[in-house]
Protein backbone atom coordinates (compact mmCIF):
# COMPACT_ATOMS: atom_id res chain seq x y z
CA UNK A 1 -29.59 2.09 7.20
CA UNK A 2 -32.46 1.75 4.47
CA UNK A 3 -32.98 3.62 1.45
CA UNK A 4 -36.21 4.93 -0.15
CA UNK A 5 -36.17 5.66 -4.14
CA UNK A 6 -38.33 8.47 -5.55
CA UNK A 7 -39.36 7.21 -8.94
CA UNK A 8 -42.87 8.21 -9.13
CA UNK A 9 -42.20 10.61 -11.87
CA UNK A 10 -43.13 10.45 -15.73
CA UNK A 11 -39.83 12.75 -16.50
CA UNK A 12 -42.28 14.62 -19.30
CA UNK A 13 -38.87 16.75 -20.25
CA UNK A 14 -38.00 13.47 -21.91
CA UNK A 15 -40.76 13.98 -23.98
CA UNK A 16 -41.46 10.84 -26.25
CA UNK A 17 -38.77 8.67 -24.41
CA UNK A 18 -41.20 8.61 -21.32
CA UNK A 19 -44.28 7.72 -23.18
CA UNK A 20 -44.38 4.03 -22.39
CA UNK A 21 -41.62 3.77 -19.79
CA UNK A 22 -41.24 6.07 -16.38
CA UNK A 23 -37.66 8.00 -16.31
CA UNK A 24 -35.47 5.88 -14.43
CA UNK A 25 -36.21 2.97 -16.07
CA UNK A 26 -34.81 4.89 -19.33
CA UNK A 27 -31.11 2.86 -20.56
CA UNK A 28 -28.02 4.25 -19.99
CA UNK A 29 -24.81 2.20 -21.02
CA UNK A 30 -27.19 -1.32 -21.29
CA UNK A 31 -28.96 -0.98 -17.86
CA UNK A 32 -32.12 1.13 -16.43
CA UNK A 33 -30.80 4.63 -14.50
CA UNK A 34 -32.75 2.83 -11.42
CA UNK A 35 -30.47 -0.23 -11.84
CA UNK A 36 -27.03 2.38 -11.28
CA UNK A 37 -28.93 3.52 -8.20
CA UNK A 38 -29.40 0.40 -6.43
CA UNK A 39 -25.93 -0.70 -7.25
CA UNK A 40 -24.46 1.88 -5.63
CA UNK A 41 -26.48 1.87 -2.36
CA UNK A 42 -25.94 -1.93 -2.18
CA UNK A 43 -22.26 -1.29 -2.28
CA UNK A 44 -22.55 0.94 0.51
CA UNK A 45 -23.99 -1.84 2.02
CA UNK A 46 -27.88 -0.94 1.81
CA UNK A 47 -30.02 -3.91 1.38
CA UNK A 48 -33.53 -2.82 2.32
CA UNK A 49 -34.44 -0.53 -0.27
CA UNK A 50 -38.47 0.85 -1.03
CA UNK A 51 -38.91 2.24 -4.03
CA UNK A 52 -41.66 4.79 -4.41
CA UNK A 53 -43.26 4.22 -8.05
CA UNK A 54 -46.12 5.94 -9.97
CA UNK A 55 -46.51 6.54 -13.91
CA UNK A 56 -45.89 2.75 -15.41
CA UNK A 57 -45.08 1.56 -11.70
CA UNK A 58 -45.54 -1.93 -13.65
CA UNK A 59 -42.42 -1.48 -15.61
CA UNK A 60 -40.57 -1.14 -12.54
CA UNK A 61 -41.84 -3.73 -10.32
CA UNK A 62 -41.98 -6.66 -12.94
CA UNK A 63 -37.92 -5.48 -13.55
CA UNK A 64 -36.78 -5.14 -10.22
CA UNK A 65 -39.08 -7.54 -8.38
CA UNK A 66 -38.28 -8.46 -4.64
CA UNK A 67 -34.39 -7.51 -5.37
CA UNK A 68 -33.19 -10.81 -4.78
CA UNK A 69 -31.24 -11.07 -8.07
CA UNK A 70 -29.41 -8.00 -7.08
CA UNK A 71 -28.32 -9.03 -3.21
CA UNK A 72 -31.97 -6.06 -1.93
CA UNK A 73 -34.77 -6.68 -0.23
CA UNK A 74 -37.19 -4.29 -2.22
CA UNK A 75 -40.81 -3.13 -0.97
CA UNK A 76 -42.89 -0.60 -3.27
CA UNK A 77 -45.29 1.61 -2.69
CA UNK A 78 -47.31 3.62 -5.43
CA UNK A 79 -47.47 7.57 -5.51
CA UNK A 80 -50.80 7.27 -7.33
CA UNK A 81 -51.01 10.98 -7.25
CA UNK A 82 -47.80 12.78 -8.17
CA UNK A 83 -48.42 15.81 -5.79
CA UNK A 84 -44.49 16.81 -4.99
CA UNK A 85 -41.91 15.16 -3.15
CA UNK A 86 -42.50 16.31 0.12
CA UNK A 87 -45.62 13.51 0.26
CA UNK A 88 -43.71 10.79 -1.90
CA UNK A 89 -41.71 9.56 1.20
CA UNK A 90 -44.63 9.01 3.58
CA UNK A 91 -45.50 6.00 1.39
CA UNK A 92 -42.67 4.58 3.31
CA UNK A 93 -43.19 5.59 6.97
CA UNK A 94 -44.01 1.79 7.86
CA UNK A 95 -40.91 0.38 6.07
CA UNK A 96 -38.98 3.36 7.65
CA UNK A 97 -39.80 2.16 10.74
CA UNK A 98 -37.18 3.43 13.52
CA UNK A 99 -34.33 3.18 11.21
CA UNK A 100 -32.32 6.01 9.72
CA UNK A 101 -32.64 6.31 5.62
CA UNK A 102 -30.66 7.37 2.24
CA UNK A 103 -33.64 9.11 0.23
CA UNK A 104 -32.79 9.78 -3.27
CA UNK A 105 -34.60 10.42 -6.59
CA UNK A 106 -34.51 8.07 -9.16
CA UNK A 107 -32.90 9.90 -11.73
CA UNK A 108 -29.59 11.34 -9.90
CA UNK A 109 -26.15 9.73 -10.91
CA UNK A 110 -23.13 10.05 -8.50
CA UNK A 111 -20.01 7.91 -8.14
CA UNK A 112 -20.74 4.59 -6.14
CA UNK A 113 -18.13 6.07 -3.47
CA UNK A 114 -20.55 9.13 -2.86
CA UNK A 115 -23.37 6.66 -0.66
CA UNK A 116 -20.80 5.45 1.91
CA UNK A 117 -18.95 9.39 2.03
CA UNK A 118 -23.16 10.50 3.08
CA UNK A 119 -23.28 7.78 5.83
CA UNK A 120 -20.21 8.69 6.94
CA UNK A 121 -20.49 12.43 7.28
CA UNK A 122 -24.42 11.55 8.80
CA UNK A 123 -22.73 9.75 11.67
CA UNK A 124 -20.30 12.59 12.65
CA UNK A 125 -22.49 13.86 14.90
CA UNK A 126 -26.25 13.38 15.84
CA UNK A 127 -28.15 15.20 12.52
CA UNK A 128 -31.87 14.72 12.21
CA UNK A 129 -30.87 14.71 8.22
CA UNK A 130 -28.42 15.43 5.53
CA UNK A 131 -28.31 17.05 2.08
CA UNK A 132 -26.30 17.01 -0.33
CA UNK A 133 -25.27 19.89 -2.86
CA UNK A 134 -23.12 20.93 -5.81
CA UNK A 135 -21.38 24.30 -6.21
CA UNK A 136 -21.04 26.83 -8.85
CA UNK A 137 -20.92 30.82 -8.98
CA UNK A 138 -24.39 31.05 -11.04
CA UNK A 139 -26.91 31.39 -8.56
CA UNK A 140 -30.03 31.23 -11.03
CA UNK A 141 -29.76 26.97 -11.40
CA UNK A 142 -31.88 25.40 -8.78
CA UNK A 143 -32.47 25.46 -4.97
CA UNK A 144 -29.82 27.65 -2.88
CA UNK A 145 -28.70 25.93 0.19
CA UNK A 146 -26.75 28.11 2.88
CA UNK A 147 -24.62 26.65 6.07
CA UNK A 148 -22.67 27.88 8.60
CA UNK A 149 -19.43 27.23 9.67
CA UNK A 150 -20.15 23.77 10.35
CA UNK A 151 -21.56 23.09 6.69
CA UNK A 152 -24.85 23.01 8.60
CA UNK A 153 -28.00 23.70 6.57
CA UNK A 154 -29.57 26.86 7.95
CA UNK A 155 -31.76 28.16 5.17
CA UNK A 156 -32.78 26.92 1.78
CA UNK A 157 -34.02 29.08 -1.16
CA UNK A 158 -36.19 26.64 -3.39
CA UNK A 159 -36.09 28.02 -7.37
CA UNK A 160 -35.12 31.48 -6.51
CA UNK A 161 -36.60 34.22 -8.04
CA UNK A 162 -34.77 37.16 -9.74
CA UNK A 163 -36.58 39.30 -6.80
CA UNK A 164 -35.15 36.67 -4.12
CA UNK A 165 -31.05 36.58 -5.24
CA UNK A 166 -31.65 40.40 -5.62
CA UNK A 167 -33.19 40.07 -1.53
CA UNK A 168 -30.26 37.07 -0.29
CA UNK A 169 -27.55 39.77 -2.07
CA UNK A 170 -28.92 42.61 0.16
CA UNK A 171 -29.06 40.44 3.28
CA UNK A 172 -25.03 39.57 2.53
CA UNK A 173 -26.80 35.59 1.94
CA UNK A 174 -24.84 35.60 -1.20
CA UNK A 175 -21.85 36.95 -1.53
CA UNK A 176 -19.74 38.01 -5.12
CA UNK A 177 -17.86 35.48 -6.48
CA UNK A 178 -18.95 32.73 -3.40
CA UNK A 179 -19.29 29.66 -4.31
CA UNK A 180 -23.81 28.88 -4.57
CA UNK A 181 -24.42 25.53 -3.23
CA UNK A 182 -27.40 23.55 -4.68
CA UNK A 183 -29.30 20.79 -4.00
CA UNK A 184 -28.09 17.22 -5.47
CA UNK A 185 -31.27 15.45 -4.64
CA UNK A 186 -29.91 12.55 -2.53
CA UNK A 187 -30.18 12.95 1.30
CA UNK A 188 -30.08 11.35 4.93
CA UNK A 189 -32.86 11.50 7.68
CA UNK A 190 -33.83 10.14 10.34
CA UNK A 191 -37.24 9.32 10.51
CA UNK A 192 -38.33 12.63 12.68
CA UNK A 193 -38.63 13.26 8.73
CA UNK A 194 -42.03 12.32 8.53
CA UNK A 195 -43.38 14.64 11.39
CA UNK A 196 -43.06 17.63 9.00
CA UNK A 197 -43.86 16.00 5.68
CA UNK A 198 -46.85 15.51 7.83
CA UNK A 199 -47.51 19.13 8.20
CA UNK A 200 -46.46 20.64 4.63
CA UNK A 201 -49.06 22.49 2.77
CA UNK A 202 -48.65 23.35 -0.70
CA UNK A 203 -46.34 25.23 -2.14
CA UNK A 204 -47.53 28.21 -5.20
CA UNK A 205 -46.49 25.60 -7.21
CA UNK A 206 -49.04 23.53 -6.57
CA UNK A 207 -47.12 20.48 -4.79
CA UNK A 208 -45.80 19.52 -1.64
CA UNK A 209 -42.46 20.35 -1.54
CA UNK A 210 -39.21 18.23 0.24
CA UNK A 211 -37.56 21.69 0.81
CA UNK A 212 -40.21 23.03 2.66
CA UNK A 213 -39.89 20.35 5.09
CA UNK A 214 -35.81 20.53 5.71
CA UNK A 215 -36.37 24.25 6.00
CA UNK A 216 -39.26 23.40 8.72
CA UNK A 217 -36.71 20.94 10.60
CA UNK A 218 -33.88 23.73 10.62
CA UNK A 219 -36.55 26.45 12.16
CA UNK A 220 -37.42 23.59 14.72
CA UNK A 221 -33.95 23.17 15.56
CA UNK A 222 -32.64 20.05 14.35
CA UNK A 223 -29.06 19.74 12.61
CA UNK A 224 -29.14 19.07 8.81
CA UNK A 225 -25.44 18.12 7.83
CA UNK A 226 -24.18 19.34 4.32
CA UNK A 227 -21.80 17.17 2.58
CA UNK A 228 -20.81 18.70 -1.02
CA UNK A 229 -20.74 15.72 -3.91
CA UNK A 230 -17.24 15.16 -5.01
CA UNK A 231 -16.32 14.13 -8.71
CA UNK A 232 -19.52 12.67 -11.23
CA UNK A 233 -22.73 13.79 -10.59
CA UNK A 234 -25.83 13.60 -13.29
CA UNK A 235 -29.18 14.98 -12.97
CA UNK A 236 -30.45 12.90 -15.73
CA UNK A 237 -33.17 15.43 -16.56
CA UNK A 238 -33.64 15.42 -20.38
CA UNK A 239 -32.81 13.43 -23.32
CA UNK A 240 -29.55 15.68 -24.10
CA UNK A 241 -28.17 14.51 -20.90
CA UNK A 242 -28.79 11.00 -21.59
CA UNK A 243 -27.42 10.86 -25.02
CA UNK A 244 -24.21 12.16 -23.23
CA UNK A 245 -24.46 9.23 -20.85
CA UNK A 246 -24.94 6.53 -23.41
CA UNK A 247 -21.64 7.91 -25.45
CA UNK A 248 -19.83 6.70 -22.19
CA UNK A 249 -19.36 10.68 -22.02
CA UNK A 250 -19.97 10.59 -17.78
CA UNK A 251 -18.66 14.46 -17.14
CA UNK A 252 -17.06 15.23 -14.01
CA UNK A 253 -20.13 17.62 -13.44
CA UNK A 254 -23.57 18.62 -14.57
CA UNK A 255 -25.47 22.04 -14.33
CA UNK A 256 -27.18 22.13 -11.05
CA UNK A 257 -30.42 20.04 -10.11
CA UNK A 258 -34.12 21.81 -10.78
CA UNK A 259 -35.57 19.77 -7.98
């Protein structure tokens, strides 16, 4: 198992804490966000990590170098236009290689213990790719994932619209007082990945989006495993967040991920 790190990104909602230094370099408890990351995935036993950089990739590279002080082998490659996430992991096709990969963005905080539950649940069974998600009963936070009775991904909503719930209520997608499961923003693929990252055209937003590309797997017919995060999990998405994080203050959950 490899891992590819999404940390492209300038973070702009951290407004003049980004200005010289990209967002998961940004300190939390004595130690870049990115440095958490790669912790954790090393403890799960990942060692070949590529980081995908962009805005100040400098600041990341000359910190992190090859890995060696932290027990990684780390490649980069630079996103030198930030055009979405559904492009950001083809910078690592070659590194991919054959070999199944954690994918996560570089600004996502879980419990150490979350990496090895993914590769765990991944293995159950032979998935093409698994996402992770956080629940709540407010269905206006971030991307809607729905499963079946296997906690297998069959459709996913990206940034809902009012007109959309209104539509997924109708269609008896979302139910009163069911629990809305969003994306966390740390996954599992294989690297059939790639062939529809491949084939994604933009979104009305402008970008190439990841979700369009799990929702083009499920449509194909490929398995996407769910796996709900249990305990601590921090998008670290603006600089109330991180103030919260450098108190020691880690809550047991955050509002759900925009990404």
């Amino acid at each position: 198992m490899k891992a590819v790190v999404l940390a492209a990104g300038k973070g702009t909602r951290m407004r003049e804490l980004t200005q010289e230094i990209p967002k998961p370099m940004l300190s939390v408890q004595g130690r870049p966000i990115l440095e958490h990351i790669l912790e954790g995935l090393r403890g799960a036993g990942i060692t070949d990590v590529f980081i995908v950089t962009g805005f100040r990739a400098d600041v990341v590279e000359a910190h992190f170098g090859d890995g060696n002080r932290w027990g990684l082998h780390i490649q980069y490659g630079r996103q030198v236009v930030q055009d979405g996430t559904g492009k950001a992991p083809e910078l690592a096709k070659a590194f991919v290689g054959s070999d199944d990969f954690l994918l996560t963005y570089g600004d996502i905080l879980v419990r150490p213990e979350t990496y090895p539950q993914m590769l765990k649940r991944f293995r159950e069974a032979k998935f093409s790719g698994l996402v992770t998600v956080t629940g709540s009963q407010d269905v206006t936070q971030g991307g809607l994932n729905f499963f079946d009775d296997a906690f297998c991904l069959t459709r996913l909503v990206e940034k809902p619209t009012h007109g959309q719930i209104e539509e997924l209520k109708k269609e008896g997608w979302l139910k009163p007082g069911a629990t809305a499961w969003y994306n966390a923003g740390i996954y599992v693929f294989s690297p059939v990945l790639f062939e529809f990252t491949a084939r994604l055209q933009k979104s009305p937003r402008g970008e190439y989006e990841l979700t369009d590309a799990l929702n083009a797997l499920v449509a194909a017919g490929h398995r996407i495993a769910g796996m709900q995060i249990a305990g601590r999990w921090v998008d670290v998405r603006d600089p109330e967040v991180l103030a919260s994080l450098e108190k020691g203050d880690l809550p047991l959950s955050q509002a759900p991920s925009k990404k």
